[in-house]
Protein backbone atom coordinates (compact mmCIF):
# COMPACT_ATOMS: atom_id res chain seq x y z
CA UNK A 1 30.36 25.62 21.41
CA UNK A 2 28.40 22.37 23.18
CA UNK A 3 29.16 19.43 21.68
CA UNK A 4 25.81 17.17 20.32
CA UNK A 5 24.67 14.62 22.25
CA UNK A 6 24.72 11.29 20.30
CA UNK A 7 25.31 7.62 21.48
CA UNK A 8 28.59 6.29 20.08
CA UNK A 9 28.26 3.85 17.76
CA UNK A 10 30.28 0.62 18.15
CA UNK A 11 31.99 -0.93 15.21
CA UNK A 12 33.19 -4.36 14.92
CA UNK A 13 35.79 -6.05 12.46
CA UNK A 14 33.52 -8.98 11.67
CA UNK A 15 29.79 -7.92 12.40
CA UNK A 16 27.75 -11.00 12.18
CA UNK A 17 26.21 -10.84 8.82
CA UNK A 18 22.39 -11.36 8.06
CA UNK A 19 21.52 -15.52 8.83
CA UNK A 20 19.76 -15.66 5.19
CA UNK A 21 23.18 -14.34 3.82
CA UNK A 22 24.89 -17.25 2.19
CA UNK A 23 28.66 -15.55 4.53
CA UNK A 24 26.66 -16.31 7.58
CA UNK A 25 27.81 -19.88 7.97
CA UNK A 26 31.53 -18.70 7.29
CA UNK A 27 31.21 -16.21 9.69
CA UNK A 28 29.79 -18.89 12.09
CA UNK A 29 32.43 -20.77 11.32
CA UNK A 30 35.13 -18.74 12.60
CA UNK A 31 33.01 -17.85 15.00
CA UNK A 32 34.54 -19.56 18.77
CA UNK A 33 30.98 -18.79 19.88
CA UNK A 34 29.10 -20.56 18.06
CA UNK A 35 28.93 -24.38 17.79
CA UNK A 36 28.39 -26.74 14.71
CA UNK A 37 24.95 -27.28 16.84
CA UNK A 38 23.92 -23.98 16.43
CA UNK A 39 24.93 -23.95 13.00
CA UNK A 40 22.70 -26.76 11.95
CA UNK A 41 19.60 -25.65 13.89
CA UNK A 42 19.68 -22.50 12.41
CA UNK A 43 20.58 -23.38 8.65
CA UNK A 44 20.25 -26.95 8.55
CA UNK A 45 23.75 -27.65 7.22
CA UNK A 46 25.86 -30.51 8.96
CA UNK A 47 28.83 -30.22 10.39
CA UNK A 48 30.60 -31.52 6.91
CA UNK A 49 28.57 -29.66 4.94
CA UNK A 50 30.07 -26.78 6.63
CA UNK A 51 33.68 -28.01 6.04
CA UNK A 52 32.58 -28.42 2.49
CA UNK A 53 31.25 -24.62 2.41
CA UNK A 54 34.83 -23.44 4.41
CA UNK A 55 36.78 -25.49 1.88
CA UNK A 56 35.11 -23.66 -1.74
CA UNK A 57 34.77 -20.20 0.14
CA UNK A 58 37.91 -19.44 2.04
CA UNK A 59 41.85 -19.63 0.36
CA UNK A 60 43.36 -23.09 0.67
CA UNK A 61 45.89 -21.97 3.51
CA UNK A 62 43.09 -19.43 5.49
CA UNK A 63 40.72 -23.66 5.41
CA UNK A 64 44.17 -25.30 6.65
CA UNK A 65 44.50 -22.63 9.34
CA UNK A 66 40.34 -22.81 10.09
CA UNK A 67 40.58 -26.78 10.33
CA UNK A 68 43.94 -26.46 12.56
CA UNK A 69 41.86 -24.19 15.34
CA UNK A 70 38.70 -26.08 15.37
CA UNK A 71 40.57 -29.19 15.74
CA UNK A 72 42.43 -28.04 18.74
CA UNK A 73 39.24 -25.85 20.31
CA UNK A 74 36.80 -27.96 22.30
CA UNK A 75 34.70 -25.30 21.97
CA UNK A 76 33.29 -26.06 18.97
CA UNK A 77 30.96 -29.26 19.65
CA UNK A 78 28.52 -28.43 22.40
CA UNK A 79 29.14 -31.89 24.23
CA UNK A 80 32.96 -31.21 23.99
CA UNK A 81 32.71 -27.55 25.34
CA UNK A 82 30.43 -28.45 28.27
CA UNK A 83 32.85 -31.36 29.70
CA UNK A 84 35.82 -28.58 29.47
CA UNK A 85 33.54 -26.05 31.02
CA UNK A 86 33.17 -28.79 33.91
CA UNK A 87 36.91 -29.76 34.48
CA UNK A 88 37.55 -25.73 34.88
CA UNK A 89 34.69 -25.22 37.32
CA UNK A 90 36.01 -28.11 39.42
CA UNK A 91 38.92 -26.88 39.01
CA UNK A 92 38.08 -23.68 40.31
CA UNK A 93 36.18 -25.13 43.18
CA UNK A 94 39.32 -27.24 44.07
CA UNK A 95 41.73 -24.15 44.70
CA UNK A 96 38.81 -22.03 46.34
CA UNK A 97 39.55 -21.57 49.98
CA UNK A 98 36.56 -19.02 50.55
């Protein structure tokens, strides 16, 4: 017996949901990818009208947990995430002996 030939398809836990689907901005939310910039260019929403969607969609302590990470991630606020993606390349240029 020869097995078909078919291209595996690959699942993901959270697959990014359509934009003009009112989850998208959660999604984006949690998403480390994707900054509050990108959020409001695509949707329009504000970074605290976001925080206002998180806080009426998402359980209390799954908000406290949300607001916990993207207060310690620079990642973020574009601005914030390129000035860390500086330090590490100087970093990296610092201990580079080649």
């Amino acid at each position: 017996m020869k097995k078909k030939g078919h291209t595996p398809i690959t699942r993901v836990k959270n697959p990014e949901p359509n934009i003009d689907d009112p989850d998208w901005i959660v999604w984006a939310a949690w998403a480390d990818r994707v900054t509050f910039e990108e959020i409001k260019e695509k949707t329009g929403k504000t970074e605290s009208e976001v925080i206002k969607i998180m806080r009426r969609s998402v359980k209390p302590a799954s908000f406290r947990l949300w607001r916990k990470r993207v207060n310690q991630k620079s990642i973020k606020h574009r601005k914030k995430f390129e000035y860390s993606r500086k330090e590490i390349t100087s970093k990296i240029r610092k201990n580079d002996y080649f």
